[in-house]
Each structure stands twice: as structure tokens, then as C-alpha cells.
N, C-alpha and C. Protein backbone atom coordinates (compact mmCIF):
# COMPACT_ATOMS: atom_id res chain seq x y z
N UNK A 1 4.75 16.17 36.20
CA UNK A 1 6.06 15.90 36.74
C UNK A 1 6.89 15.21 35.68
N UNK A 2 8.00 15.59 35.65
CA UNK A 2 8.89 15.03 34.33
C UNK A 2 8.91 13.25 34.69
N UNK A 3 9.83 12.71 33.50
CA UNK A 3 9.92 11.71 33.35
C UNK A 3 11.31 10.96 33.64
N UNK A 4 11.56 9.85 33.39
CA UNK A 4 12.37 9.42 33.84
C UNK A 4 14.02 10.05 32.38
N UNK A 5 15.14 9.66 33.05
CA UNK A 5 16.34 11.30 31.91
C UNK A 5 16.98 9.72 31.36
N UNK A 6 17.02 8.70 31.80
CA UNK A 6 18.38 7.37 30.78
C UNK A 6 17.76 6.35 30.43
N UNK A 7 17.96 5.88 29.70
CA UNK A 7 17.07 4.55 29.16
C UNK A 7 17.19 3.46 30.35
N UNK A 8 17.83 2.98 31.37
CA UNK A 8 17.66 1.86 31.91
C UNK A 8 16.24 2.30 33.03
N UNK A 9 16.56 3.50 33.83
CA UNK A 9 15.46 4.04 34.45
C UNK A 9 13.86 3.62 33.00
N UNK A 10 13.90 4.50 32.32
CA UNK A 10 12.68 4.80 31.61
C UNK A 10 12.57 3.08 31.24
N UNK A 11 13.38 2.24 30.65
CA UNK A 11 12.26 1.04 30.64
C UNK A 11 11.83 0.77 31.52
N UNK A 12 12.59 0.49 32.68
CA UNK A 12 11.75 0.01 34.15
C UNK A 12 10.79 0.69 34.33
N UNK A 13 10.72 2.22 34.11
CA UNK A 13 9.12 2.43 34.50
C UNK A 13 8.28 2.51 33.55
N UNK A 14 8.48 2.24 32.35
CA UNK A 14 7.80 2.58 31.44
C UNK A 14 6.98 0.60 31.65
N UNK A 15 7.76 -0.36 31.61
CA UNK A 15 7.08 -1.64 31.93
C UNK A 15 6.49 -1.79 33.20
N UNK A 16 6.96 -0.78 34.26
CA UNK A 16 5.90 -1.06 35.34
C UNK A 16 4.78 -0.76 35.40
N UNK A 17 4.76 0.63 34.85
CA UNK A 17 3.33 1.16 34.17
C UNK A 17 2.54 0.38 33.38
N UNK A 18 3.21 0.00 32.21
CA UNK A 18 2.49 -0.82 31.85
C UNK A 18 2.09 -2.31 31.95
N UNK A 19 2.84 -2.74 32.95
CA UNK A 19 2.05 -4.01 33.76
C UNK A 19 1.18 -4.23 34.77
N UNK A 20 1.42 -2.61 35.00
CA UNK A 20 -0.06 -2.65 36.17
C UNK A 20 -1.24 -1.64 35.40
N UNK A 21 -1.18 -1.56 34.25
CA UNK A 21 -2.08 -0.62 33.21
C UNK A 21 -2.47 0.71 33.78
N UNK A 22 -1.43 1.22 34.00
CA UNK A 22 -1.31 2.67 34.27
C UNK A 22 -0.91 3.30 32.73
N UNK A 23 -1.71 2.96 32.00
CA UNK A 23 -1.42 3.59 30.26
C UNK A 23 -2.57 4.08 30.15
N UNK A 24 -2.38 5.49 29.28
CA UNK A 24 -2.96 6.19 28.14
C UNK A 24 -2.91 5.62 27.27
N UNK A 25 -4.21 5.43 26.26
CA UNK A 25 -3.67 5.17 24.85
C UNK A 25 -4.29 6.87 24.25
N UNK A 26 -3.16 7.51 23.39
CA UNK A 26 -3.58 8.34 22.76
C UNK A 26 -4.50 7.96 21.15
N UNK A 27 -4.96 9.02 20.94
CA UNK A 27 -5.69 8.90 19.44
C UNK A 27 -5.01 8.72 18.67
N UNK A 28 -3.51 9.14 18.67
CA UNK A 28 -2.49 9.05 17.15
C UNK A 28 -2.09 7.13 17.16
N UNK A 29 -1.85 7.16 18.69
CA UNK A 29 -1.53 5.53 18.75
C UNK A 29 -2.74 4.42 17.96
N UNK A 30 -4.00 4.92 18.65
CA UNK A 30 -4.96 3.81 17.85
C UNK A 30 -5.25 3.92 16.40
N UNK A 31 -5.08 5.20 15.86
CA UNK A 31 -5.05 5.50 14.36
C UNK A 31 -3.80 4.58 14.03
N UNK A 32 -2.62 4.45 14.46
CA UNK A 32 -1.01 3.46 13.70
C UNK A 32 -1.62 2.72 13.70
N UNK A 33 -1.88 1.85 15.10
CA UNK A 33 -2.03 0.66 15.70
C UNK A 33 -3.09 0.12 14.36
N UNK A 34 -4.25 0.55 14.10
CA UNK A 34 -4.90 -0.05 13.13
C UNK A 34 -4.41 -0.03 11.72
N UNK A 35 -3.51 1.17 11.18
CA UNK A 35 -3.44 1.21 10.06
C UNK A 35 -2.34 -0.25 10.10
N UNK A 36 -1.63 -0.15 11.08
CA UNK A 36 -0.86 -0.87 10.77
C UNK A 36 -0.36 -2.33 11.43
N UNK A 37 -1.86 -2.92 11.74
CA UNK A 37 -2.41 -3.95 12.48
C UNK A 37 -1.17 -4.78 13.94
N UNK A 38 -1.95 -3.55 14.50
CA UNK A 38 -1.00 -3.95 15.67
C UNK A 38 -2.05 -3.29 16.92
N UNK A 39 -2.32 -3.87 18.41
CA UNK A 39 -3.09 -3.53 18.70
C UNK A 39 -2.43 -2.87 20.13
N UNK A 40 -3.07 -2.91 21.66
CA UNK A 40 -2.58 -2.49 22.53
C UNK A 40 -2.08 -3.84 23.37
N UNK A 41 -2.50 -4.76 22.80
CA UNK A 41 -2.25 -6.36 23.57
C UNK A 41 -0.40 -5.91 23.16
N UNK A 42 -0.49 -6.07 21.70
CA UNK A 42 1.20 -5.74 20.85
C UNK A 42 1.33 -4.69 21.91
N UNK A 43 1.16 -3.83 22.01
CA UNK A 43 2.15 -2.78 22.85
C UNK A 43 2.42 -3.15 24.20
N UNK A 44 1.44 -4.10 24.85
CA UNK A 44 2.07 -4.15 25.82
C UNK A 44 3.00 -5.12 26.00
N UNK A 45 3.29 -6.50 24.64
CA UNK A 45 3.73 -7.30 24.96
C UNK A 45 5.21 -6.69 24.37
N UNK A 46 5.38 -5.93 23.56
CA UNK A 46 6.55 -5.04 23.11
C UNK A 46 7.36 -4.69 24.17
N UNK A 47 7.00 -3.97 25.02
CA UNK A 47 7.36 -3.62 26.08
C UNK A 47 8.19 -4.43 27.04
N UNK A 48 7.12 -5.10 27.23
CA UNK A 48 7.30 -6.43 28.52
C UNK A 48 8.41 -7.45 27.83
N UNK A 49 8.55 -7.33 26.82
CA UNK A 49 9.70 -8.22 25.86
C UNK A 49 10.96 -7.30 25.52
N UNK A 50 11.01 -6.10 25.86
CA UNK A 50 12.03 -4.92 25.34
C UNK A 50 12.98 -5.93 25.19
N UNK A 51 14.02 -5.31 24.25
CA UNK A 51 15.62 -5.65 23.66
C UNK A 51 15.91 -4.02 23.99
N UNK A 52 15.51 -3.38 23.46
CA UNK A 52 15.95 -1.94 23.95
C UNK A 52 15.37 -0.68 24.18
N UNK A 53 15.76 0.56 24.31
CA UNK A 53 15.24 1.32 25.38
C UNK A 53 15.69 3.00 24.56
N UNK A 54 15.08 4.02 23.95
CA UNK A 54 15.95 4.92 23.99
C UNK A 54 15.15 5.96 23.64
N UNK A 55 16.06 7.01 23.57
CA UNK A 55 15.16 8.50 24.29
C UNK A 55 14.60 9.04 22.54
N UNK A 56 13.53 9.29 22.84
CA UNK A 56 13.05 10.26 21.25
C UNK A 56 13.06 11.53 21.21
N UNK A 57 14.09 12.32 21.03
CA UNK A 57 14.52 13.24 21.09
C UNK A 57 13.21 14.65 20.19
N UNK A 58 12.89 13.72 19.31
CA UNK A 58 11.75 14.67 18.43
C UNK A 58 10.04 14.52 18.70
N UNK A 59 10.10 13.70 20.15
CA UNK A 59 8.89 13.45 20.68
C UNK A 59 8.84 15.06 21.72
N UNK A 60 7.01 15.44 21.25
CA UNK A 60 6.62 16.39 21.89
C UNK A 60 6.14 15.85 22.94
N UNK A 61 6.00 16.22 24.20
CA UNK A 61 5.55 15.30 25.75
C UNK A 61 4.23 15.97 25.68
N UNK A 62 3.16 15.06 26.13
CA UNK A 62 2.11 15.84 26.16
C UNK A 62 1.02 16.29 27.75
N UNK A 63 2.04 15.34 28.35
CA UNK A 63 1.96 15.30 29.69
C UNK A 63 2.84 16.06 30.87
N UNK A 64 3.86 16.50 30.00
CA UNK A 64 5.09 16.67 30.74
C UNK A 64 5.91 16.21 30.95
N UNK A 65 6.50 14.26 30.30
CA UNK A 65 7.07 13.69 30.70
C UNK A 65 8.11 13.81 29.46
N UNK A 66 9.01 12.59 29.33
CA UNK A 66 9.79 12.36 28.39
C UNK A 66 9.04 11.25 27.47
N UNK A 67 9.95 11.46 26.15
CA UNK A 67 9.59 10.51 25.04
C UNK A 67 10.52 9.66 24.80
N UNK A 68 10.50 7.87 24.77
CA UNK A 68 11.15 7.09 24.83
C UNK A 68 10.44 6.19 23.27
N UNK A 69 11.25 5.37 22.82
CA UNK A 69 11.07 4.24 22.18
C UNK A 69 11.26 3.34 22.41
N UNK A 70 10.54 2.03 22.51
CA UNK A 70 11.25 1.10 22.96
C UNK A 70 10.58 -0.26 21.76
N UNK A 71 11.93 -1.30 21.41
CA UNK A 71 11.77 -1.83 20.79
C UNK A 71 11.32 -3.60 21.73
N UNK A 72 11.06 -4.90 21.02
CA UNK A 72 10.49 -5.42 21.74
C UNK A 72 9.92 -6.82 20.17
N UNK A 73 9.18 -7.67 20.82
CA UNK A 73 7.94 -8.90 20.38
C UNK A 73 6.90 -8.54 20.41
N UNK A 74 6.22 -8.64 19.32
CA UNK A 74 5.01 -7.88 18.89
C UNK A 74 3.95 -9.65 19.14
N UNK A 75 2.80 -9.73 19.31
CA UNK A 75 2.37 -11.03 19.55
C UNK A 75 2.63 -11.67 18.76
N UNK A 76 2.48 -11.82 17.53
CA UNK A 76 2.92 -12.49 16.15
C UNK A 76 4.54 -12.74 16.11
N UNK A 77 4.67 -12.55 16.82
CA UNK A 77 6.57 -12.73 17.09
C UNK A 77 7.78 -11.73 16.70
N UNK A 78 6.91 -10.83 15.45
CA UNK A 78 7.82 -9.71 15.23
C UNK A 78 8.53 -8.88 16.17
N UNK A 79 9.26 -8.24 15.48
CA UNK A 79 9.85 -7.40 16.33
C UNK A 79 9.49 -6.13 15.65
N UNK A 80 8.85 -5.32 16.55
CA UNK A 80 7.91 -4.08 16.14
C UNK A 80 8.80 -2.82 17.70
N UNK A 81 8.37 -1.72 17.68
CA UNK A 81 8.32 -0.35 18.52
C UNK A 81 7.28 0.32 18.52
N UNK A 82 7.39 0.55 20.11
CA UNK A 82 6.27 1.18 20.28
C UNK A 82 6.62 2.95 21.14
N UNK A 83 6.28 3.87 20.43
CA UNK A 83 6.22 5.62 21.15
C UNK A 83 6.19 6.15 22.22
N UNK A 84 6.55 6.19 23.35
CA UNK A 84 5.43 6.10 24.82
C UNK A 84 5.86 7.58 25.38
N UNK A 85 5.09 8.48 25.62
CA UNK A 85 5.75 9.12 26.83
C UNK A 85 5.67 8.51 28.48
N UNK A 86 6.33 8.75 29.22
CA UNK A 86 7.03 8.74 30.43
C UNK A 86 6.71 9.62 31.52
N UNK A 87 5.76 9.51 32.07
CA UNK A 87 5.58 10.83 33.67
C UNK A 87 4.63 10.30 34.45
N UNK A 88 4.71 11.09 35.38
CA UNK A 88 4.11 10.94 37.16
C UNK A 88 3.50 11.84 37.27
N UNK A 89 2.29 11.46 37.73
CA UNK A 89 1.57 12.16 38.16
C UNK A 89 0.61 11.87 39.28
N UNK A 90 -0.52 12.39 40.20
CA UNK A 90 -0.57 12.08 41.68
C UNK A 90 -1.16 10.61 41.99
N UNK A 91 -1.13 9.95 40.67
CA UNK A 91 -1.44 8.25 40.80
C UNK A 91 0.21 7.35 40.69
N UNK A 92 0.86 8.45 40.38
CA UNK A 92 2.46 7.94 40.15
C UNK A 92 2.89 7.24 39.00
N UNK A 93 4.02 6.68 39.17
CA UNK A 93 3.89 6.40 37.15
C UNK A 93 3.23 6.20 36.36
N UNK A 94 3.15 6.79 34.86
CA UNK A 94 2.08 6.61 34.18
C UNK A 94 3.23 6.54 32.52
N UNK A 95 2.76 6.08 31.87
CA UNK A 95 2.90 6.15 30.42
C UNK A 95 1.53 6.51 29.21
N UNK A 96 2.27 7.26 28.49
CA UNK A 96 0.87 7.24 27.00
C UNK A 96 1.43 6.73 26.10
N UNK A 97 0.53 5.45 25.43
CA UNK A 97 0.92 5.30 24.24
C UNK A 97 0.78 6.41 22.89
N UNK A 98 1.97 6.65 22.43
CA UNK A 98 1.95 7.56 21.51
C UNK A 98 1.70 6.86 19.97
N UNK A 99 2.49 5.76 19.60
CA UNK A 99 2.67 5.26 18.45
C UNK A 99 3.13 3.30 18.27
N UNK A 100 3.37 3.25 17.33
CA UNK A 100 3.38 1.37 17.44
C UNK A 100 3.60 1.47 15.89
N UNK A 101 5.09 0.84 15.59
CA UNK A 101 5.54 0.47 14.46
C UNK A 101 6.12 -0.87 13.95
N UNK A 102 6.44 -1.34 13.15
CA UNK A 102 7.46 -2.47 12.57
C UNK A 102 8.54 -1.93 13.01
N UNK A 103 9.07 -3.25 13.42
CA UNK A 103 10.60 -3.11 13.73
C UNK A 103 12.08 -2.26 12.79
């Protein structure tokens, strides 16, 4: 089932998902996440800290949903982004972590 279409929708569900750990982590995410020492604690606190919200237009969905970025506080205090797709499915919102960068 698709995902949420404007950034104020997609953060709200993209942090509800991930505060009740309705996340995927994909394989490409834990390959960044280590190269580039940041873990899934960082993604979720990215999130839950957003400054902003916006659509990734060159993200492939792998679920069916949409691809969002959202920027945020990485535990170390940075400000890092993290990849996520966005969709529902018969457990209801869900997100995958796709990726996790420096701000």
C-alpha cells in the first residue's frame, strides 16, 4: 500500500513507526550505518528529533511505499539524515531504513 504523498503527513508517520519499532532495517542501511559510524539507536533518535522532512524523489520503494529524507540529532549531537521508505501494510504503518548520513 503506498505511502504517505507531503512531508508533514510522512514525518508523522514515519516517527510513529518508528517509536513503536515498526522498522525494517535494510542491508544497504547497516552497510552506511557502519561505514559511517552511525547506528540504528542514531536513526531513531534522527527522526524523533526531525528539523525536517522531504520527499526523495530518486529513492526506489522497495515495499511500495514512498521515499522520504529526513534530517534530525544524531546521538553525539550531530546533525546527520537518515533514507526511510514509507508504507502500510496489514500490521499498518511501517518504515525501512534505507540509509543514514552526515548532515
Amino acid at each position: 500500500m503506498p505511502g504517505p504523498l507531503v512531508p508533514p503527513e510522512a514525518l508523522a508517520w514515519i516517527q510513529e513507526a518508528s517509536a513503536a519499532s515498526r522498522y525494517i532495517v535494510d542491508p544497504h542501511f547497516a552497510k552506511r550505518a557502519r561505514a559511517r559510524n552511525f547506528s540504528v539507536f542514531d536513526a531513531k533518535k534522527i527522526i524523533a528529533t526531525a528539523s525536517s522532512c522531504e520527499r526523495y524523489q530518486d529513492g526506489t520503494p522497495l515495499a511500495g511505499g514512498t521515499s522520504w529524507r529526513v534530517t534530525g540529532t544524531a546521538l553525539d549531537g550531530t546533525i546527520a539524515k537518515v533514507g526511510v521508505e514509507a508504507f502500510k501494510d496489514h500490521l499498518g504503518k511501517q518504515i525501512i531504513l534505507i540509509t543514514i548520513m552526515d548532515g
